[in-house]
C-alpha atoms as a PDB file:
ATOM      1  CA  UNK A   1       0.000   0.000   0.000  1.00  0.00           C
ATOM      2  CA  UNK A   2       1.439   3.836  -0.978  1.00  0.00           C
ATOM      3  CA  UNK A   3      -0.509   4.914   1.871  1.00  0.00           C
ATOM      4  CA  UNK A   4       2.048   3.336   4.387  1.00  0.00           C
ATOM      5  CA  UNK A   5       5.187   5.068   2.439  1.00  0.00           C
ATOM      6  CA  UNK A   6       3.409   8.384   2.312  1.00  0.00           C
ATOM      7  CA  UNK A   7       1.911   8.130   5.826  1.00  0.00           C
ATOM      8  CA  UNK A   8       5.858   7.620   6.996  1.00  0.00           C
ATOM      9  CA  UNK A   9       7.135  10.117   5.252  1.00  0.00           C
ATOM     10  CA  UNK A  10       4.559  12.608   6.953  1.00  0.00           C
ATOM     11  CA  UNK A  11       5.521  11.877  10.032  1.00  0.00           C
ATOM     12  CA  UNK A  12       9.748  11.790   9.549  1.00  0.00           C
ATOM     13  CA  UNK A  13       8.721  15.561   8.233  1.00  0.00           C
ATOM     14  CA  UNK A  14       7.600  16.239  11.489  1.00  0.00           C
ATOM     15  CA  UNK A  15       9.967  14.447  13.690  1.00  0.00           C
ATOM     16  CA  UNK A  16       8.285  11.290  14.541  1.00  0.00           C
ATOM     17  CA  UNK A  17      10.106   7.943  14.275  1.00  0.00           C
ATOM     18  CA  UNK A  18       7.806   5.924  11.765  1.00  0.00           C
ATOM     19  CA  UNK A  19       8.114   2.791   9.761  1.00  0.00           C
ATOM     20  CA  UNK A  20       6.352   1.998   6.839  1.00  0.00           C
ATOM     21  CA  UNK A  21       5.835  -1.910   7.303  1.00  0.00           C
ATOM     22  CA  UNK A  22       2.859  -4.329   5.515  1.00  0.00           C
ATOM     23  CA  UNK A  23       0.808  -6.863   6.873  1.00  0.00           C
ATOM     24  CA  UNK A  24       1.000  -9.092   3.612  1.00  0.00           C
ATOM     25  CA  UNK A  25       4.258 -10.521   3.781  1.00  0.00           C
ATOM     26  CA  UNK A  26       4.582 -11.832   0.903  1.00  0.00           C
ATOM     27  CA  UNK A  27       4.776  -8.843  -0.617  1.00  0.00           C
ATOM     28  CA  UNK A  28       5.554  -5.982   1.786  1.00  0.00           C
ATOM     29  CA  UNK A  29       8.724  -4.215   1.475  1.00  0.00           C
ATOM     30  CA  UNK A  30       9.113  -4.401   4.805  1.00  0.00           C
ATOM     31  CA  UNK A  31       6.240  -7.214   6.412  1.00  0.00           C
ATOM     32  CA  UNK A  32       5.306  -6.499  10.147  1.00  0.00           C
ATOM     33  CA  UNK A  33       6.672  -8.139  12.572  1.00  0.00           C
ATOM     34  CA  UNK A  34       5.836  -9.222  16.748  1.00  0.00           C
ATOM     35  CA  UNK A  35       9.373  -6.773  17.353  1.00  0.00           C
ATOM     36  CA  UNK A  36       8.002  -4.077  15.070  1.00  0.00           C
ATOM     37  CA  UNK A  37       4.818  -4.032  16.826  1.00  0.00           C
ATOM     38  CA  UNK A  38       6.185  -3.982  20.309  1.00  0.00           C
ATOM     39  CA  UNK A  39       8.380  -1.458  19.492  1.00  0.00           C
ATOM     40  CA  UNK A  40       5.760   1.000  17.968  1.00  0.00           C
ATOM     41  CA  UNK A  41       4.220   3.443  19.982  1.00  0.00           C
ATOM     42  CA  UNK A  42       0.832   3.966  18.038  1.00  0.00           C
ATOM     43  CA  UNK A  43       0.336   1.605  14.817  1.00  0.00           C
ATOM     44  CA  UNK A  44      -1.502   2.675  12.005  1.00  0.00           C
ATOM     45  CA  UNK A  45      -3.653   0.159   9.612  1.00  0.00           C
ATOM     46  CA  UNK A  46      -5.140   2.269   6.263  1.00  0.00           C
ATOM     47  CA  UNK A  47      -7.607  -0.352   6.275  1.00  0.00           C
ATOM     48  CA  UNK A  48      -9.601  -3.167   8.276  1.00  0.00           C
ATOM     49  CA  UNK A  49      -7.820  -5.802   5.820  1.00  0.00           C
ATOM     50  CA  UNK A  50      -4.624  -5.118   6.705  1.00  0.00           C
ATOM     51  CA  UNK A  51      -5.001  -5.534  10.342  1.00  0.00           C
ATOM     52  CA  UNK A  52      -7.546  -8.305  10.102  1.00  0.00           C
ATOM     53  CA  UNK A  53      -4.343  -9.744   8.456  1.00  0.00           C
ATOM     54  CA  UNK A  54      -1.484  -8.947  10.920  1.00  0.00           C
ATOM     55  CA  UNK A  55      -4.501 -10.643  13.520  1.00  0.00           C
ATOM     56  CA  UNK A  56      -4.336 -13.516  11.432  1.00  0.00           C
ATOM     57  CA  UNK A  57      -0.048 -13.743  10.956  1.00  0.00           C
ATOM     58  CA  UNK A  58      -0.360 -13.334  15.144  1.00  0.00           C
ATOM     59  CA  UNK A  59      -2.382 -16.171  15.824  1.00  0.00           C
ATOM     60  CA  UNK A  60      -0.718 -17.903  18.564  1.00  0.00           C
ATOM     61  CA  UNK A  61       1.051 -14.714  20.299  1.00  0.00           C
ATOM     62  CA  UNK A  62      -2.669 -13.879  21.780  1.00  0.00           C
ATOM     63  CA  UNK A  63      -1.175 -11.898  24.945  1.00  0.00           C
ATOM     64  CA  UNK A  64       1.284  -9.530  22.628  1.00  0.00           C
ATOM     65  CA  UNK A  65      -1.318  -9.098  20.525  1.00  0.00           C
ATOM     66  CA  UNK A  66      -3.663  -7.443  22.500  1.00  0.00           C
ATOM     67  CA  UNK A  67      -0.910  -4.953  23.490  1.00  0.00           C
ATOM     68  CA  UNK A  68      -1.005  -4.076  20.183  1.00  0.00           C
ATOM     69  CA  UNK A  69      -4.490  -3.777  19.866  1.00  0.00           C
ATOM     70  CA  UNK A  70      -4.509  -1.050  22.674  1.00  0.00           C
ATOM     71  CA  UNK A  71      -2.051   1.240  20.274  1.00  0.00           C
ATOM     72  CA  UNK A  72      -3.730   0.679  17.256  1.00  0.00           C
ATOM     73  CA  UNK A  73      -6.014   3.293  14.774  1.00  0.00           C
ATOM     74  CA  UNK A  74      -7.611   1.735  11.771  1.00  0.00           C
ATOM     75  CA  UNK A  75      -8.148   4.305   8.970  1.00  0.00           C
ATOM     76  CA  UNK A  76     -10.689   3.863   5.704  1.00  0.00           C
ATOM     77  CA  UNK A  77      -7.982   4.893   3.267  1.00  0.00           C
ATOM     78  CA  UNK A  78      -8.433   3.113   0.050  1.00  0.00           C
ATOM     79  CA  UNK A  79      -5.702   1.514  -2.107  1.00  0.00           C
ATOM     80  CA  UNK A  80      -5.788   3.636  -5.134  1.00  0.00           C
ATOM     81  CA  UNK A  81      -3.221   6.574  -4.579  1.00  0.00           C
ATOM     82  CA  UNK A  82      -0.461   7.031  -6.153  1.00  0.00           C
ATOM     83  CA  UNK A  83       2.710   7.984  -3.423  1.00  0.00           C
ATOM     84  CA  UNK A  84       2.507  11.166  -1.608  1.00  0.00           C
ATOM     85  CA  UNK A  85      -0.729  12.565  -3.818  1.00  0.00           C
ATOM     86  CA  UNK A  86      -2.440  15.924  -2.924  1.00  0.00           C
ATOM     87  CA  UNK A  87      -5.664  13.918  -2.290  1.00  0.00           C
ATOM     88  CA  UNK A  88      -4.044  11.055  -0.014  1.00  0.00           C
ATOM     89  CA  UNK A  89      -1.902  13.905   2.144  1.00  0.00           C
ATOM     90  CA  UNK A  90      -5.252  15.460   3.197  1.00  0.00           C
ATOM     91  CA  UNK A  91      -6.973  12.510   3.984  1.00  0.00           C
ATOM     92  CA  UNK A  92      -4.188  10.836   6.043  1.00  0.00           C
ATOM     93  CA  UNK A  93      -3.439  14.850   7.690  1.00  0.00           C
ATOM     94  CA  UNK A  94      -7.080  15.225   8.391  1.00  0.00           C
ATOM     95  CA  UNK A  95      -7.337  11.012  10.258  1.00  0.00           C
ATOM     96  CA  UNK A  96      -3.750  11.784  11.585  1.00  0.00           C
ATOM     97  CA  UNK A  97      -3.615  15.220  13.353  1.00  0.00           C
ATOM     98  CA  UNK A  98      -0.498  14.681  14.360  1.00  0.00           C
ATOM     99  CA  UNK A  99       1.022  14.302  11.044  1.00  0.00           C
ATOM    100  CA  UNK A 100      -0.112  18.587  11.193  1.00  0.00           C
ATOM    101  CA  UNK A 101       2.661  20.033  13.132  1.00  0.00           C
ATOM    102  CA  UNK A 102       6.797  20.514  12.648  1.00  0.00           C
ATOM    103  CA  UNK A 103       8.875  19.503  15.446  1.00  0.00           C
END
């Protein structure tokens, strides 16, 4: 998903640590991960399919799971943007306030 890549590169411009990371990981760049999640302070899902499927990949880690869970905002960004596009900046600045201000 572009959504991830432009979502991270929102919040580097604004000081905050962010990885771009997918929950199909057989094709992500950069697939999520138990450590990844742990390590994350808030995680981000554009969509209910993605973290339906990081659920799924966690099946059997039940307990670190639902720390996740407690950090987690699921957006209603669709797939079809192209990376950092006018249209997908607003949405994800206007879900993600804090993607809004310079450090």
């Amino acid at each position: 998903v572009i959504g991830s890549a432009t979502a991270q590169t929102l919040a580097n411009k604004v000081g905050i640590n962010a990885r771009a990371v997918g929950a199909d990981y057989t094709q992500a760049l950069v697939p999520i991960s138990l450590q990844l999640a742990t390590w994350a302070q808030k995680i981000i899902f554009l969509d209910q399919a993605s973290y339906d499927k990081a659920a799924e990949m966690f099946q059997g880690y039940e307990y670190n799971w639902l720390s996740v869970t407690g950090k987690s905002q699921i957006l209603n960004v669709a797939d079809t943007y192209f990376y950092m596009s006018p249209e997908l900046v607003t949405i994800l600045k206007e879900a993600l306030p804090e993607l809004n201000y310079n450090a």
